[in-house]
N, C-alpha and C. Protein backbone atom coordinates (compact mmCIF):
# COMPACT_ATOMS: atom_id res chain seq x y z
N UNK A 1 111.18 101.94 113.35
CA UNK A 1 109.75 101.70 113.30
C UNK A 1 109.40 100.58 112.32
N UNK A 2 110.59 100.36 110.90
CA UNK A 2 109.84 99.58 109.99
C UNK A 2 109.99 97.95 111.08
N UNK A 3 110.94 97.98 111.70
CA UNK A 3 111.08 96.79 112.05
C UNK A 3 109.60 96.28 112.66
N UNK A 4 109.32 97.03 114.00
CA UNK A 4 107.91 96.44 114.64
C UNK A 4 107.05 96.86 113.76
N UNK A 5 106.61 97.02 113.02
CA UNK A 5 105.88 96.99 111.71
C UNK A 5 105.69 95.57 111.55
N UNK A 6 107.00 95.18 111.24
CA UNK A 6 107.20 94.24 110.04
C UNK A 6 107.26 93.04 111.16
N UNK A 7 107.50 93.02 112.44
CA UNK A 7 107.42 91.68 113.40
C UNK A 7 106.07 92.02 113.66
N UNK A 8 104.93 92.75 113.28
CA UNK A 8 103.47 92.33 114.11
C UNK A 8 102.96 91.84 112.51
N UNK A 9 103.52 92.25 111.21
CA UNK A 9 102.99 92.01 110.37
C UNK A 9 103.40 90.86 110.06
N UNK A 10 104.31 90.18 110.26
CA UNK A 10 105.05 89.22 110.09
C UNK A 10 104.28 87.93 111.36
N UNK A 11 104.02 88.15 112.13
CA UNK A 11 103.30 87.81 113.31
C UNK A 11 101.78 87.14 112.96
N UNK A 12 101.16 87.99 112.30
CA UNK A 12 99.99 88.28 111.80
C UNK A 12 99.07 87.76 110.21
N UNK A 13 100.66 87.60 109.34
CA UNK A 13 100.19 86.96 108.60
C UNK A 13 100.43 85.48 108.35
N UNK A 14 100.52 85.00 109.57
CA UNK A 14 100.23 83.25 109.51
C UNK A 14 99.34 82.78 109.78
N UNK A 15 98.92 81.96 108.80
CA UNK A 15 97.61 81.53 108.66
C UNK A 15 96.61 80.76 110.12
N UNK A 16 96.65 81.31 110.93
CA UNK A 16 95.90 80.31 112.26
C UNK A 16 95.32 81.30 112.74
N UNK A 17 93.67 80.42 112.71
CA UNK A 17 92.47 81.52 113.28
C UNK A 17 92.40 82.24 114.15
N UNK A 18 93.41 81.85 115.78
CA UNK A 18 93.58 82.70 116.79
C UNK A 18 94.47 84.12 116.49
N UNK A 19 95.32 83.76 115.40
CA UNK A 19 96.37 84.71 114.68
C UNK A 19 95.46 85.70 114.00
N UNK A 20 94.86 85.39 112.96
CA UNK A 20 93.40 86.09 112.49
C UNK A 20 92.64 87.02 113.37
N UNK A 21 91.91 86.13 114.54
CA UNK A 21 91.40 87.17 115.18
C UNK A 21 92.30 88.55 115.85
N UNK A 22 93.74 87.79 116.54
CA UNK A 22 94.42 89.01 116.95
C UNK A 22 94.53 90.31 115.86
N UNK A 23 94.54 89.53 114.65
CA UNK A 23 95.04 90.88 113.83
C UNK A 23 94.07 91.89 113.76
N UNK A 24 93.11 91.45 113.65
CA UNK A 24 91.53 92.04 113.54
C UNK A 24 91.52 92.66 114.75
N UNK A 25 91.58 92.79 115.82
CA UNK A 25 91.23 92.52 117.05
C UNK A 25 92.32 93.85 117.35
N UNK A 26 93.33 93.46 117.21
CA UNK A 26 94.70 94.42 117.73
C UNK A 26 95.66 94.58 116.44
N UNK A 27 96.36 93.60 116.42
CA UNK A 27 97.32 93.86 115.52
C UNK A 27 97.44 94.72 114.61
N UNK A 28 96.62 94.59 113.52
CA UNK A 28 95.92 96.12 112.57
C UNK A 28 95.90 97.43 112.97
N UNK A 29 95.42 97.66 114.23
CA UNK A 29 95.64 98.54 114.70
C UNK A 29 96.63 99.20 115.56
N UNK A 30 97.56 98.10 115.75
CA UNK A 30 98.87 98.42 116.15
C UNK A 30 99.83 98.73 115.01
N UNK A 31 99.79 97.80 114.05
CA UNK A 31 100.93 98.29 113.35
C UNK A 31 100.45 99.44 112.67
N UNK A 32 98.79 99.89 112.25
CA UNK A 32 98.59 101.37 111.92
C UNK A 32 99.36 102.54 112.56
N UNK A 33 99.16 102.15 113.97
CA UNK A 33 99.64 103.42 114.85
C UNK A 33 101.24 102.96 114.14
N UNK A 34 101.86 102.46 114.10
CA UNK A 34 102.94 102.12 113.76
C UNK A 34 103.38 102.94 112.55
N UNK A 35 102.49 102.54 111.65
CA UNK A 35 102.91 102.91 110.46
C UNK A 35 102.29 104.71 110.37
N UNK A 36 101.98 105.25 111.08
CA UNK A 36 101.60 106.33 111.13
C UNK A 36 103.08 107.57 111.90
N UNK A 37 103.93 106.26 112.43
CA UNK A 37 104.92 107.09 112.78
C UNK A 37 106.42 107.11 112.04
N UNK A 38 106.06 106.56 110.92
CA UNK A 38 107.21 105.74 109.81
C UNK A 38 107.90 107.47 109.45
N UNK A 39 109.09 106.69 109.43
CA UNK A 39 110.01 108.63 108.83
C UNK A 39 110.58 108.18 107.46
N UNK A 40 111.32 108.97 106.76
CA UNK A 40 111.39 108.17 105.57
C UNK A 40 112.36 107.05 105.13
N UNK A 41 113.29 106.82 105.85
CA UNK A 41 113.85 105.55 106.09
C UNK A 41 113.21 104.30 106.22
N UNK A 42 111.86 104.79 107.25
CA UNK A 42 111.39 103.69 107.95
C UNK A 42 110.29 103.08 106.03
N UNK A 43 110.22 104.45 105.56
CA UNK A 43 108.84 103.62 104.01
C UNK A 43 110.23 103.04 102.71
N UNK A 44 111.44 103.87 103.19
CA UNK A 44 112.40 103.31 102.23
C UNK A 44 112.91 101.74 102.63
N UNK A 45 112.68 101.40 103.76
CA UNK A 45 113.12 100.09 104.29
C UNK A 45 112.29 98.84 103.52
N UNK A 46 110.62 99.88 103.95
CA UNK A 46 109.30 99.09 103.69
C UNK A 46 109.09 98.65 101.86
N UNK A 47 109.86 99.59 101.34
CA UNK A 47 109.47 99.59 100.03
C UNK A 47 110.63 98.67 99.56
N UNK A 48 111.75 98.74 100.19
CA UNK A 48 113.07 97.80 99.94
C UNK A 48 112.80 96.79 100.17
N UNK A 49 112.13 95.85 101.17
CA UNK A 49 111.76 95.04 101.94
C UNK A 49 110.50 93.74 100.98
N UNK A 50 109.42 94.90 100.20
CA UNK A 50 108.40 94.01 99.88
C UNK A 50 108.49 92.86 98.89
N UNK A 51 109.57 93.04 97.93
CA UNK A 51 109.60 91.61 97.26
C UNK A 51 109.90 90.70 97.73
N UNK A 52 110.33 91.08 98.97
CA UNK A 52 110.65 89.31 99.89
C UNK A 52 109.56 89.34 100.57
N UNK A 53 108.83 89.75 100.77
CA UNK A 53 107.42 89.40 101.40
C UNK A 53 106.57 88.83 100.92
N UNK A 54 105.89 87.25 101.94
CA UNK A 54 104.93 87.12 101.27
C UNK A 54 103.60 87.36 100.85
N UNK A 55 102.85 87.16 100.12
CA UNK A 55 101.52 87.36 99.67
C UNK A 55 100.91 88.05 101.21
N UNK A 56 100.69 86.89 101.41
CA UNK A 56 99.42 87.93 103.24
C UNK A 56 100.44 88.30 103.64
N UNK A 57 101.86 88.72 104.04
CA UNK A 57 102.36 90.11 104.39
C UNK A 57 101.92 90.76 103.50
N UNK A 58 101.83 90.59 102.70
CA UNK A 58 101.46 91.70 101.73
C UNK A 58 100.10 92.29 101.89
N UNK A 59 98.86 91.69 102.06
CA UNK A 59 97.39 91.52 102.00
C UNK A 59 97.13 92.39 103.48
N UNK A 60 97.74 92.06 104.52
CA UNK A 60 97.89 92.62 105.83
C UNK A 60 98.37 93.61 105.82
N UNK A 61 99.82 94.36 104.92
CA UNK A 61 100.18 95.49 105.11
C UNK A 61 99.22 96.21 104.00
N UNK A 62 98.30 95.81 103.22
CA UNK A 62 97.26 96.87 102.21
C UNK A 62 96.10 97.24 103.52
N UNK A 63 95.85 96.42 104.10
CA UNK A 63 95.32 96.33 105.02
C UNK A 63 95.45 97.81 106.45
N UNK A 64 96.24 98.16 105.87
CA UNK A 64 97.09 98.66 107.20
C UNK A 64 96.83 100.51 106.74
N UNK A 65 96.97 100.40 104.94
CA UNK A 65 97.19 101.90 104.17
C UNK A 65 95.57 102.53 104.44
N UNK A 66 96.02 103.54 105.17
CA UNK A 66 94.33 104.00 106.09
C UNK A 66 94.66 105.40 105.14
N UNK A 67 95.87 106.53 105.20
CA UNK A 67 95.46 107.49 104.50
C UNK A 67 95.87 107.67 103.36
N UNK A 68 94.28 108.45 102.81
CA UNK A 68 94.92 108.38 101.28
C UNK A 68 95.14 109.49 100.63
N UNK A 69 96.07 110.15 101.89
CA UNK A 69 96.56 111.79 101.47
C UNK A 69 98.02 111.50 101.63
N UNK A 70 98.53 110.68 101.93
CA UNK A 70 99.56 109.93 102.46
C UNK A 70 100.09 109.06 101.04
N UNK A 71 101.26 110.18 100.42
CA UNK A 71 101.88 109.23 98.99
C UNK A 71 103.10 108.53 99.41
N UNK A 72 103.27 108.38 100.51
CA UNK A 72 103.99 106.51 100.70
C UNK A 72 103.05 105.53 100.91
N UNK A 73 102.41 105.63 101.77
CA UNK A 73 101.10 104.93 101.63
C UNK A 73 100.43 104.50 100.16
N UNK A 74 100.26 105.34 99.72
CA UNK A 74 99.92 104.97 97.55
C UNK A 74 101.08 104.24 97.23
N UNK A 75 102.55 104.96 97.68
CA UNK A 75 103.41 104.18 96.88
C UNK A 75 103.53 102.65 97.19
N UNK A 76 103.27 102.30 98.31
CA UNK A 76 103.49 101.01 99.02
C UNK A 76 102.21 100.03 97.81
N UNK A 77 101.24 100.80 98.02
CA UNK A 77 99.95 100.22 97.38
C UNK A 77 99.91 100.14 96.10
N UNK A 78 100.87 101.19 95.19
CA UNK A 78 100.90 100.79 94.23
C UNK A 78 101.66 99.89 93.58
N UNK A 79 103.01 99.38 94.23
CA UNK A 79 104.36 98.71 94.85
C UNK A 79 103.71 96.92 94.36
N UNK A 80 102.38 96.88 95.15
CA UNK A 80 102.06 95.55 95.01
C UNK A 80 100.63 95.36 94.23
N UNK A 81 100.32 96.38 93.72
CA UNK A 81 98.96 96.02 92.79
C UNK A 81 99.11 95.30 91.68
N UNK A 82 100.35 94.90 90.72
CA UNK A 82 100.49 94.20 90.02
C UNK A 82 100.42 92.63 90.28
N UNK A 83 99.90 92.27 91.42
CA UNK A 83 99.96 90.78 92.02
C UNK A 83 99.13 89.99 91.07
N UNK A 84 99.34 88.51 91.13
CA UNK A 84 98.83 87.56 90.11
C UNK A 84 97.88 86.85 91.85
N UNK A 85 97.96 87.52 93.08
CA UNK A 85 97.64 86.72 93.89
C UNK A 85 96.02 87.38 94.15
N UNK A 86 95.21 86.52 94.24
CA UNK A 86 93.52 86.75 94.00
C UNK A 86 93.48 87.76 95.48
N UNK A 87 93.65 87.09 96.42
CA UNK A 87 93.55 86.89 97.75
C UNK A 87 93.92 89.18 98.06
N UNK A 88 95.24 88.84 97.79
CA UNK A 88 96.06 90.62 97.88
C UNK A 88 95.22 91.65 96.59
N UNK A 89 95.11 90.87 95.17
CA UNK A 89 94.63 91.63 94.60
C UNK A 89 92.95 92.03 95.10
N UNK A 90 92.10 91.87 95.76
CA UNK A 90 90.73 91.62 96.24
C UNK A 90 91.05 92.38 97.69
N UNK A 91 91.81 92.28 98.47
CA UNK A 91 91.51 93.39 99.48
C UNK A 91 92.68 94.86 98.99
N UNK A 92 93.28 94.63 98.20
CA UNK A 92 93.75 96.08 97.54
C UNK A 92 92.53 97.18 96.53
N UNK A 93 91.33 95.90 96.02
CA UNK A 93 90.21 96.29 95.85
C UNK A 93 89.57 96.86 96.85
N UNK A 94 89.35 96.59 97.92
CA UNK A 94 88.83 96.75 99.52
C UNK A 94 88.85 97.81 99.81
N UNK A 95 90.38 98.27 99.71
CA UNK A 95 90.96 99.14 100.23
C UNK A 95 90.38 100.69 99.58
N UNK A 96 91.02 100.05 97.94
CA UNK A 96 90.50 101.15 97.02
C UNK A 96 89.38 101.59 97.20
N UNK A 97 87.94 100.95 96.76
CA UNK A 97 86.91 101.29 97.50
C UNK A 97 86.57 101.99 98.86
N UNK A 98 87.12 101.63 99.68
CA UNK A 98 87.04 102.27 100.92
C UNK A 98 87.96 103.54 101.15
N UNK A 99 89.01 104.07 100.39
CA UNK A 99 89.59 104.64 100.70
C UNK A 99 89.70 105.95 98.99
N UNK A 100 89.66 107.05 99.41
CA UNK A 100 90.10 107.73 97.57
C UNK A 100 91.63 108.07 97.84
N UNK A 101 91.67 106.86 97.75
CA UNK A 101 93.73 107.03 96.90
C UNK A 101 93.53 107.98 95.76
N UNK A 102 94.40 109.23 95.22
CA UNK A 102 94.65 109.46 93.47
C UNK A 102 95.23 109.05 92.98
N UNK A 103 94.83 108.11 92.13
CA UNK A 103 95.48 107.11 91.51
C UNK A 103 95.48 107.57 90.23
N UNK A 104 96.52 107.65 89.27
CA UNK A 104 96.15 108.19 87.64
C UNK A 104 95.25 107.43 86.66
N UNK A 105 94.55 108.23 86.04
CA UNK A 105 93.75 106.99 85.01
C UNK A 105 94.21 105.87 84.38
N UNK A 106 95.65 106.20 83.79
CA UNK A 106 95.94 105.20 83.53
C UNK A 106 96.26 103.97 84.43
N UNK A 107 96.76 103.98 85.45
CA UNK A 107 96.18 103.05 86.69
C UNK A 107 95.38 102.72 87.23
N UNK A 108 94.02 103.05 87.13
CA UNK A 108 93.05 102.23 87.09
C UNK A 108 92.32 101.99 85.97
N UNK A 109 92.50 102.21 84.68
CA UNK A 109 91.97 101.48 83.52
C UNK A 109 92.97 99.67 83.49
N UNK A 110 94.08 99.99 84.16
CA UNK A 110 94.61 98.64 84.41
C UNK A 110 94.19 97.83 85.34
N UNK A 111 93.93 98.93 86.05
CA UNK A 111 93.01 97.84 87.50
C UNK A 111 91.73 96.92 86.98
N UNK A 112 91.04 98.25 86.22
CA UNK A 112 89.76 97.59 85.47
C UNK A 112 89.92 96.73 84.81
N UNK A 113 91.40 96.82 83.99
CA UNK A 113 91.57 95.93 83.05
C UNK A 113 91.84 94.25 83.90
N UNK A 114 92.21 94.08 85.09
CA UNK A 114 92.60 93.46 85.64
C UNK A 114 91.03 92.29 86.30
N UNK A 115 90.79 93.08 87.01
CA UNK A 115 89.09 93.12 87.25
C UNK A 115 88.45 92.47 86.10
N UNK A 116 88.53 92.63 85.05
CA UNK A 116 87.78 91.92 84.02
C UNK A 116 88.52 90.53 84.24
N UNK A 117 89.72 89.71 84.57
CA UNK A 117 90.34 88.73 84.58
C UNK A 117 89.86 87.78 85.60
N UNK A 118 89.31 88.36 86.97
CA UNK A 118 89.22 87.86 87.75
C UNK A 118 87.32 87.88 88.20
N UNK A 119 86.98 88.23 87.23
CA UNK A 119 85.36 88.69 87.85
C UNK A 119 84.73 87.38 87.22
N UNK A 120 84.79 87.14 86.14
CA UNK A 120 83.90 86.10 85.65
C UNK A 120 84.03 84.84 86.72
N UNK A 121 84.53 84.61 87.55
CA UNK A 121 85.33 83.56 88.32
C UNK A 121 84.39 84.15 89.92
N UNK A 122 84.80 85.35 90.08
CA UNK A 122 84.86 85.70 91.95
C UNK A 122 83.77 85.10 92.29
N UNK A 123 83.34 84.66 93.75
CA UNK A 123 82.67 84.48 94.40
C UNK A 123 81.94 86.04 94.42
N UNK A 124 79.90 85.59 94.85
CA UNK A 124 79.36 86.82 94.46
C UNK A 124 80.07 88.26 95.12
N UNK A 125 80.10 88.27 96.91
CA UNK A 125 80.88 89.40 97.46
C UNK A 125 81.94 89.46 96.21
N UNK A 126 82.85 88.96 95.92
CA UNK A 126 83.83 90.05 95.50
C UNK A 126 83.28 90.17 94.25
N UNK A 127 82.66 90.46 93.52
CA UNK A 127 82.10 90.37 92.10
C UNK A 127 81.21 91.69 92.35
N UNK A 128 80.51 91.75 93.74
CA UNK A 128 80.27 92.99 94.15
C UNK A 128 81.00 94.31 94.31
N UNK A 129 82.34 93.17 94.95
CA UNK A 129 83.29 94.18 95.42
C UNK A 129 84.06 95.11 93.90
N UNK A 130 84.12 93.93 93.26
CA UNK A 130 84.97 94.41 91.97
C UNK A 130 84.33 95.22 90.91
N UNK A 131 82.62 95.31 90.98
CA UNK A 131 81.64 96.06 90.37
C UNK A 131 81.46 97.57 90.76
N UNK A 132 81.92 96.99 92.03
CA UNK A 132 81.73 98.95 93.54
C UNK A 132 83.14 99.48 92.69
N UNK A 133 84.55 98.52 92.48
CA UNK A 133 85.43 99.73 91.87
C UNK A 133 85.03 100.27 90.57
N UNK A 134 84.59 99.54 89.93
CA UNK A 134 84.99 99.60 88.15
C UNK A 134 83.52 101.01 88.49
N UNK A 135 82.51 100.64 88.80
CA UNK A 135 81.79 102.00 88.72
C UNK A 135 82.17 102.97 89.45
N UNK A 136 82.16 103.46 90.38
CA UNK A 136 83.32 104.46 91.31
C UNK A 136 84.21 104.81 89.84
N UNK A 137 85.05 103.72 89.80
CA UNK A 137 86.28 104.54 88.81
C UNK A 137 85.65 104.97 87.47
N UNK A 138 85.12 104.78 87.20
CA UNK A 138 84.24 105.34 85.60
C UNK A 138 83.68 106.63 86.06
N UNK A 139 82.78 106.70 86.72
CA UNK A 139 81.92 107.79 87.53
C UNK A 139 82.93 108.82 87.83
N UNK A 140 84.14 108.63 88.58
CA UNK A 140 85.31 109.78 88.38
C UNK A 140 86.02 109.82 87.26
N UNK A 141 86.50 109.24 86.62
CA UNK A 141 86.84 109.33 85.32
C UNK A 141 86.17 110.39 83.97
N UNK A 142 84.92 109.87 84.05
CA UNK A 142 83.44 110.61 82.93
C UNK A 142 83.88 112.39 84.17
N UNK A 143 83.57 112.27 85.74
CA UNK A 143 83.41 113.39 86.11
C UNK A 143 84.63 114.56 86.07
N UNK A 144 86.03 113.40 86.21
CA UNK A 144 86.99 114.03 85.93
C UNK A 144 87.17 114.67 84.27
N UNK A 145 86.60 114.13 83.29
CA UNK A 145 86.57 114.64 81.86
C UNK A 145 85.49 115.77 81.86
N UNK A 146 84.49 116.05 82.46
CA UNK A 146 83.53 116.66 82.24
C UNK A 146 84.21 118.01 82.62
N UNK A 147 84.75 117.63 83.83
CA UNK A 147 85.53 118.59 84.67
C UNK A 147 86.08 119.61 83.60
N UNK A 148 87.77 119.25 83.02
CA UNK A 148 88.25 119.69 82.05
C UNK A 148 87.46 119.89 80.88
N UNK A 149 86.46 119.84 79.91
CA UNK A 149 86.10 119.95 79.21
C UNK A 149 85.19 121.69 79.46
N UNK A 150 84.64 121.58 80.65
CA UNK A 150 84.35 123.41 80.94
C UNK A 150 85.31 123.73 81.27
């Protein structure tokens, strides 16, 4: 399975607009179903596999992590959140937002911390986008302390 995974993702992340639309269009949703049938070979391949991948393979397969009850799915996501690349780090934001991964606090006070690097700079959407995590993650954070504290 990791293989056709990795030939639609591989397919998908070259940069040409007709390529773009397919992914949007199909592709995404092919290699989801794809990756929805991964056994554990197929996420040990995926996780073996990602430092030779580039950036938008990379951006395309965050793209792809739909559940977030699903800890290969986190692991994959957490695998590449250390990126210096704007582009992967900004839809792994996307993702986050759209999706409640459990992520430990101390992993996202780094995210936040990260977010502060790149915000003074973003274009307004992602400055939005990067404002929707940092509150979200505070808001669970304060609720997660309140929690433990009764």
């Amino acid at each position: 399975m990791f293989k056709k995974y990795d030939e639609i993702i591989s397919k998908c992340s070259i940069d040409d607009p007709e390529i773009i639309n397919y992914w949007y269009e199909v592709g995404c949703n092919d290699a989801i179903d794809i990756l929805y049938k991964f056994n554990k070979k197929d996420w040990q391949d995926l996780m073996n596999n990602l430092s030779s991948k580039s950036n938008q393979w990379k951006t395309c397969m965050v793209y792809t992590l739909c559940n977030p009850n699903d800890v290969n799915q986190l692991n994959a996501l957490l695998a590449v959140i250390n990126t210096n690349d704007y582009d992967l780090f900004r839809m792994i934001i996307n993702i986050l937002n759209a999706r409640n991964f459990n992520i430990s606090i101390n992993t996202k006070l780094k995210i936040i911390k990260k977010i502060y690097k790149y915000i003074e700079y973003a274009p307004v959407y992602d400055r939005d986008l990067f404002i929707e995590y940092y509150n979200k993650t505070i808001e669970n954070i304060k609720s997660s302390n309140t929690t433990k504290n009764h």
